[in-house]
Protein backbone atom coordinates (compact mmCIF):
# COMPACT_ATOMS: atom_id res chain seq x y z
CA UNK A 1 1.78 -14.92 -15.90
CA UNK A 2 4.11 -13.77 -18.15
CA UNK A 3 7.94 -13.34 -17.14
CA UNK A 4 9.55 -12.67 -20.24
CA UNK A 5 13.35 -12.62 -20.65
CA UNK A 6 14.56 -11.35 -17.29
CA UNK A 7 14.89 -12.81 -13.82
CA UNK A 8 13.28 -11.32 -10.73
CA UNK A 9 13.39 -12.20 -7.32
CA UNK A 10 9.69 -12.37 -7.00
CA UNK A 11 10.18 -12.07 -2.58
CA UNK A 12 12.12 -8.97 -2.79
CA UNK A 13 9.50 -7.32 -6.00
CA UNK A 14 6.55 -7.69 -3.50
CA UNK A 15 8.18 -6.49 -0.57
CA UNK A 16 9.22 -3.16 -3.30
CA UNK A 17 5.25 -3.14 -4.15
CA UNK A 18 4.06 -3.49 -1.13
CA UNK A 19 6.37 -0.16 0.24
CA UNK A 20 5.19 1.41 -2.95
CA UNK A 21 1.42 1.22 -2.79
CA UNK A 22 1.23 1.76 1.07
CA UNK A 23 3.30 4.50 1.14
CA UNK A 24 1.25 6.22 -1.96
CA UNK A 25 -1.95 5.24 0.42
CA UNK A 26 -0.01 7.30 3.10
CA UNK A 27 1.39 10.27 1.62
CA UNK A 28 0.23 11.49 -1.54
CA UNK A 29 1.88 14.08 -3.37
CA UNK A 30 4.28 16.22 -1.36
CA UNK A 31 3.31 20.11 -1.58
CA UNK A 32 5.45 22.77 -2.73
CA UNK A 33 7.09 25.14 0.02
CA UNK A 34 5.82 27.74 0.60
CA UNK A 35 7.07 31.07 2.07
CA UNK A 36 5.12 31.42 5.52
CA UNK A 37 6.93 32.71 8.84
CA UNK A 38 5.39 31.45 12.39
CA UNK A 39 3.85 28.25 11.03
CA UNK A 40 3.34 26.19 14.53
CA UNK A 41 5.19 22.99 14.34
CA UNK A 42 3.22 19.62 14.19
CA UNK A 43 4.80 16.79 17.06
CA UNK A 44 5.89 14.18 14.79
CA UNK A 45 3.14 10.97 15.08
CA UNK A 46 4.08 7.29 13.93
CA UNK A 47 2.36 6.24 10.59
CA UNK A 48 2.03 2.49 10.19
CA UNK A 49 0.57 0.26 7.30
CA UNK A 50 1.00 -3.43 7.04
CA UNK A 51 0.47 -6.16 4.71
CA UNK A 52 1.06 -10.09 4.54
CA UNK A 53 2.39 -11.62 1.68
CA UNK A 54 0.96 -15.13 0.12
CA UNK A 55 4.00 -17.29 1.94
CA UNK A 56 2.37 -15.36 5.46
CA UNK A 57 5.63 -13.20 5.91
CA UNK A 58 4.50 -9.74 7.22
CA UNK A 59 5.19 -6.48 6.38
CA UNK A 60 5.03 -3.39 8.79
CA UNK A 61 6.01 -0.09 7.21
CA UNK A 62 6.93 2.72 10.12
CA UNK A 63 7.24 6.64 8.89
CA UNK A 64 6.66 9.49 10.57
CA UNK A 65 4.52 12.48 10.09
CA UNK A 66 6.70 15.77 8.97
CA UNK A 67 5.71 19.33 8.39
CA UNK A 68 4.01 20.68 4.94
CA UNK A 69 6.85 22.75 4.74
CA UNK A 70 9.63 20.40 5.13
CA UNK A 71 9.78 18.91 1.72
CA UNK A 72 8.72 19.09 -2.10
CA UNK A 73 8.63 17.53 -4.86
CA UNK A 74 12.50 18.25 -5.13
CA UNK A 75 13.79 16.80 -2.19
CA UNK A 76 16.25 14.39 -2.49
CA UNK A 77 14.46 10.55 -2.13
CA UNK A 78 16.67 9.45 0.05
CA UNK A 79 17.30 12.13 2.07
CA UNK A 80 13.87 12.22 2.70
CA UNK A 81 13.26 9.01 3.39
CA UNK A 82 16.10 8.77 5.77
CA UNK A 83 14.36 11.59 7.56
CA UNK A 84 10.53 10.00 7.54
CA UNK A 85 11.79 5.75 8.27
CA UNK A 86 11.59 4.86 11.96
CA UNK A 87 14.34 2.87 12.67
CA UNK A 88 14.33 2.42 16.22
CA UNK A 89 11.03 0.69 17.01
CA UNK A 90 10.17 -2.78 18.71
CA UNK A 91 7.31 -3.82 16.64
CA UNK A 92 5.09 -7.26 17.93
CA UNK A 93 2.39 -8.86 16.70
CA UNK A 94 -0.29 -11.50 18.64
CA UNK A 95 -2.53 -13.64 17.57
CA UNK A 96 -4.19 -17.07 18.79
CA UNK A 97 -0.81 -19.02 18.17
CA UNK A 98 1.24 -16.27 20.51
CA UNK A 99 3.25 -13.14 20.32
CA UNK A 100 6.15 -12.43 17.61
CA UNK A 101 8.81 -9.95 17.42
CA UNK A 102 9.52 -8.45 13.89
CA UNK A 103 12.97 -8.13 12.73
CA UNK A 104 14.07 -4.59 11.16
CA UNK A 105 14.79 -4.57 7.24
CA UNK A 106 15.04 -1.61 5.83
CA UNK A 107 13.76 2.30 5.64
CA UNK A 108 11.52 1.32 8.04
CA UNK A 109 10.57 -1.72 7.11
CA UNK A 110 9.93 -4.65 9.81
CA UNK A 111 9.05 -8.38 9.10
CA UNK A 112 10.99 -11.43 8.08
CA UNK A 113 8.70 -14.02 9.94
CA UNK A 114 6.15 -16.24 8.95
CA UNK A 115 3.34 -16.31 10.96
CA UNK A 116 0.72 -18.50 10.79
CA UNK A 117 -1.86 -15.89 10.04
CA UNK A 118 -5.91 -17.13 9.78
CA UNK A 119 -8.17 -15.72 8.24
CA UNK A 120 -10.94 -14.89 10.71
CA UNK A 121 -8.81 -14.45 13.43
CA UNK A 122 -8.24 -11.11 15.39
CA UNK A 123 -4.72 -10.26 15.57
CA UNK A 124 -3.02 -6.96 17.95
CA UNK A 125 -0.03 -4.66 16.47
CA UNK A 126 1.85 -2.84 19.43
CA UNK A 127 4.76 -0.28 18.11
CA UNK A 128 7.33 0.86 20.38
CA UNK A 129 9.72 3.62 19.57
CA UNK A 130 11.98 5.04 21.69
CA UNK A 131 11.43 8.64 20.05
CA UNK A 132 7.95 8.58 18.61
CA UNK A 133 6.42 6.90 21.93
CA UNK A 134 3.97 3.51 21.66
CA UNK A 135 0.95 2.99 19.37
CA UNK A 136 -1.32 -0.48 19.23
CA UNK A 137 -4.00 -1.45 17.07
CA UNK A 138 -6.34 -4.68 16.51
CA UNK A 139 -7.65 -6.46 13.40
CA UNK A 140 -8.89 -9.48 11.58
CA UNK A 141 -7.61 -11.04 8.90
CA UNK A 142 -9.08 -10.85 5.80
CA UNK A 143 -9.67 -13.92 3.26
CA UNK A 144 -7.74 -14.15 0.13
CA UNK A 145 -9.43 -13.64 -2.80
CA UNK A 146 -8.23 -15.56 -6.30
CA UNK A 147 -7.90 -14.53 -9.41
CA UNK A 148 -9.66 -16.88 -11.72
CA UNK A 149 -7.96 -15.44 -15.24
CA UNK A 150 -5.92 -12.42 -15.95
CA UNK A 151 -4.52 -10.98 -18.76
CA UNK A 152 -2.66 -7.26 -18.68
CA UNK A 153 -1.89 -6.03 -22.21
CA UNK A 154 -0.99 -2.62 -24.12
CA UNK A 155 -3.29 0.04 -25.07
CA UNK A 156 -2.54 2.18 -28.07
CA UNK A 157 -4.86 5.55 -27.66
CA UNK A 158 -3.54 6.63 -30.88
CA UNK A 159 -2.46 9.90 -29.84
CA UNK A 160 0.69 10.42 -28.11
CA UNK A 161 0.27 7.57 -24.84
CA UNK A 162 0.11 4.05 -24.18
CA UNK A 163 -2.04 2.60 -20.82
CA UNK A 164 -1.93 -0.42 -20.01
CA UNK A 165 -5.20 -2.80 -19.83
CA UNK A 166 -6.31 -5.23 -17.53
CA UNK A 167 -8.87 -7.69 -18.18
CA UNK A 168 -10.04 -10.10 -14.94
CA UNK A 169 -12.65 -12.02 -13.38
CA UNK A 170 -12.56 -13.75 -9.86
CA UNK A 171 -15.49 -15.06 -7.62
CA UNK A 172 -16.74 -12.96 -5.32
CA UNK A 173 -17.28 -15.04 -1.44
CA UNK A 174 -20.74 -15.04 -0.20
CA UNK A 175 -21.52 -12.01 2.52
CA UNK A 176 -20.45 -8.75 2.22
CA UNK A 177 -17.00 -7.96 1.14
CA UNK A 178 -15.07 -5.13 -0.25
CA UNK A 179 -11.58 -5.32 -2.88
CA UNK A 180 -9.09 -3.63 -4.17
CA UNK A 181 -6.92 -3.47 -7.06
CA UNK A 182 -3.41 -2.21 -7.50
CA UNK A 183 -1.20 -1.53 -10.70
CA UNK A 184 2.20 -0.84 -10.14
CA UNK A 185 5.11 -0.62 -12.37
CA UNK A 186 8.25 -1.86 -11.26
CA UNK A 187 11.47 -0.50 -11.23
CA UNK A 188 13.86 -1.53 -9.27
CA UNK A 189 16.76 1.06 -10.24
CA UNK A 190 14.17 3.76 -9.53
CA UNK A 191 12.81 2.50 -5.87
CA UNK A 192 13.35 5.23 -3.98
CA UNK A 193 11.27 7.57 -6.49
CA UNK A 194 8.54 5.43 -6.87
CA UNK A 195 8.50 5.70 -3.20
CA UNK A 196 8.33 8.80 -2.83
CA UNK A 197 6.50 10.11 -6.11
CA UNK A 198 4.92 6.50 -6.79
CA UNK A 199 2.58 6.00 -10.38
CA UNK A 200 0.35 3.01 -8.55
CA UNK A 201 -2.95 2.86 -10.43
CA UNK A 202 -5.56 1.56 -7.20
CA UNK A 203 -9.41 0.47 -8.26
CA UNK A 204 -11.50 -0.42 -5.68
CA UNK A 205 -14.68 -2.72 -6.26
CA UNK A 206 -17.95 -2.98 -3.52
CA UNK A 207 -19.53 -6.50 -3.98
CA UNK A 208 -23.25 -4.80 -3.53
CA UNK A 209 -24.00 -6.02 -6.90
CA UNK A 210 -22.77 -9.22 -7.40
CA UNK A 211 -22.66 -10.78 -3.61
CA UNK A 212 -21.58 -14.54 -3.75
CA UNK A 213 -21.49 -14.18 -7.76
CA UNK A 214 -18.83 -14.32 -10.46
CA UNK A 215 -17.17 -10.95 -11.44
CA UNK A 216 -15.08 -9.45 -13.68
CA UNK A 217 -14.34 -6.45 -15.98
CA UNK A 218 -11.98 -4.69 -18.16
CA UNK A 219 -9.94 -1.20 -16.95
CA UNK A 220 -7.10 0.86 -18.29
CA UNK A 221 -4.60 2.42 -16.21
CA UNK A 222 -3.79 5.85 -16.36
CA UNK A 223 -2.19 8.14 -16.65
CA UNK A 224 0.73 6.22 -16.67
CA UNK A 225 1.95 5.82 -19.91
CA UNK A 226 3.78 2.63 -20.90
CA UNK A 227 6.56 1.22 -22.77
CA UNK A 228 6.83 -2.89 -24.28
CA UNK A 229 8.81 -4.70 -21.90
CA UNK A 230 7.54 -2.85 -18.97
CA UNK A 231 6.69 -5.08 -15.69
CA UNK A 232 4.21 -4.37 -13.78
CA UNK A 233 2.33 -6.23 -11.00
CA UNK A 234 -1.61 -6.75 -10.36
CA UNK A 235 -2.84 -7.63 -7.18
CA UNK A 236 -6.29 -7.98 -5.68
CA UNK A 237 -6.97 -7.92 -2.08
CA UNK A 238 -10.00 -8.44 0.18
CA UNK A 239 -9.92 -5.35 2.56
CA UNK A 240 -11.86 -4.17 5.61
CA UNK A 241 -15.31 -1.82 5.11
CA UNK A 242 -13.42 0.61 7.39
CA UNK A 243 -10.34 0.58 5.05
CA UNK A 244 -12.42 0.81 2.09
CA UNK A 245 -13.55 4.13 3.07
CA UNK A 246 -10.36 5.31 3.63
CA UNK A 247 -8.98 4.92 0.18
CA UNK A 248 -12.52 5.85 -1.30
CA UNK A 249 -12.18 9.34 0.63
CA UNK A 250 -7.98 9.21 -0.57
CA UNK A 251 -9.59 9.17 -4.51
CA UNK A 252 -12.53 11.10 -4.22
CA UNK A 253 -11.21 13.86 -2.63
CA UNK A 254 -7.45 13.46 -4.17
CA UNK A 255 -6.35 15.03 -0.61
CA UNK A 256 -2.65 15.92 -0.20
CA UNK A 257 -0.26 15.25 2.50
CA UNK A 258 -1.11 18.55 3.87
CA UNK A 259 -4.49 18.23 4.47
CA UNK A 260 -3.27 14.57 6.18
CA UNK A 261 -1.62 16.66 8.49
CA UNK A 262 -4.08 19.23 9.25
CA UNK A 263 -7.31 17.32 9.17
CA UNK A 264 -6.50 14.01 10.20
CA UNK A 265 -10.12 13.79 11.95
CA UNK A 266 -11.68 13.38 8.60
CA UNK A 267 -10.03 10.44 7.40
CA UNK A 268 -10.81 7.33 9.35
CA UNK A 269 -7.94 5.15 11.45
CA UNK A 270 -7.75 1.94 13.58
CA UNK A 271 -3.70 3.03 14.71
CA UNK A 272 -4.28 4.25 18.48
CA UNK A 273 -2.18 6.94 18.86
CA UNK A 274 -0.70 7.35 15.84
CA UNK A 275 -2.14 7.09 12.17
CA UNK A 276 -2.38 4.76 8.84
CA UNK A 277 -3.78 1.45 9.28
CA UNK A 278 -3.20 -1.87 10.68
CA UNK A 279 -4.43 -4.22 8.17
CA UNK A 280 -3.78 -8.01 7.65
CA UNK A 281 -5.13 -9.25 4.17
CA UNK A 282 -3.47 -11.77 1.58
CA UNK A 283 -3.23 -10.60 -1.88
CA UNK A 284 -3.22 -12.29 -5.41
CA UNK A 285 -0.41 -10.96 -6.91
CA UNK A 286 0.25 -11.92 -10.58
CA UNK A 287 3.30 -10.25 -12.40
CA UNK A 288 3.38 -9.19 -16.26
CA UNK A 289 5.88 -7.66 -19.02
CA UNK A 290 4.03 -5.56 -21.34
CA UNK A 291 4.24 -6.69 -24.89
């Protein structure tokens, strides 16, 4: 892992990717208004994703559905993130070792515990907000998978871009198992756009092919085109088949926030009563500067 010159808080870069890539996951792009009278007005629905980081601190991001014609791509970031983050919420989690209450952070963020999370183990999410109403969901954790070499490095096209290239192997765990890969840059000046209009490059990778085996590949990332001295951070995470699908569907069909809204039916969901995901899975999160 290369760090370079600078100095990061590593804690508060993952917590910043981890808002980043779940909220792309989420939203998509945001359409463009459009000039329609007697639109019927969708109720608001809580929207939750979740994540653990590798010190087993967890992550539980809480937005809210909005109408397609209540932003663009011009809104103000935090305007509009002020307007999606649920800040009023009790959010618990249970597992074998008992229940926890997660503290609120930020733009409706909750965590700041470590739980002894196991992988295996089935674990329930219950959500209640005083406006938005109560949702619950149940999962299992996934296992982490490990990188076993990594390298991310420039890519000159030779016309007018740079990508960036990654170049990894890991081994796969016996049984079937599905991953998936995020590039992100980071910015930390720029948060609240990447947010809200986030670049994350996300692979995934079905194990059909290689099941207990070694496995590895090169990719570039596009269409992001990048500087020297640029940071960005890999990860690779073991994820459920059901979750899978959903962000297989999410890059095969490229489907916007709008159709999210309208069609939500199509696009699969453990959340009851609300929508997104409640996943629990450890990822291997190595951080580079472009050179």
């Amino acid at each position: 892992m290369k760090m370079g010159s600078r100095a990061f808080d590593i804690r508060k870069i993952i917590l910043n990717t981890i808002i980043v890539s779940t909220m792309m996951i989420l939203f998509g792009c945001l359409p463009e208004p459009l000039d329609v009278d007697g639109v019927p007005v969708v109720k608001p629905q809580l929207v939750v994703s979740t994540q653990i980081i590798p010190d087993q601190s967890v992550v539980v991001l809480l937005t809210k559905t909005f109408g397609a014609l209540d932003a663009s791509d011009d809104s103000d970031p935090q305007a509009l993130l002020d307007q999606i983050s649920v800040e009023d919420a009790t959010v618990t989690i249970t597992g074998p070792a008992g229940t926890y209450t997660l503290l609120s952070l930020d733009n409706g963020a909750y965590g700041g515990l470590v739980i002894p999370f196991e992988a295996g183990e089935q674990y329930e999410l219950k959500v209640n907000s005083e406006l938005l109403g109560e949702v619950s969901a149940v999962t299992t954790v996934m296992p982490r998978p490990t990188f076993e070499s990594i390298k991310a490095e420039l890519y000159y096209t030779g016309f007018d871009d740079t990508l960036a290239q990654i170049t990894y192997n890991f081994l796969d765990t016996p049984g079937r198992n599905w991953y998936m890969l995020n590039v992100q840059q980071i910015e930390r000046d720029d948060l609240l756009d990447d947010v809200l209009n986030p670049n994350s490059f996300m692979k995934l990778v079905d194990d059909a092919e290689f099941d207990g085996l070694p496995y590895g590949e090169s990719f570039r990332v596009f269409p992001r085109d990048f500087s020297p001295g640029d940071t960005i951070a890999v990860s690779l995470s073991n994820i459920s088949k059901d979750y899978y699908d959903f962000i297989q569907l999410r890059l095969d069909n490229r489907f916007s926030f709008v159709e999210y809204l309208s069609e939500p039916i199509n696009y699969p969901s453990n959340i009851k009563g609300g929508r997104g995901f409640f996943n629990l899975y450890v990822p291997d999160i190595r951080f580079f500067v472009l050179e």
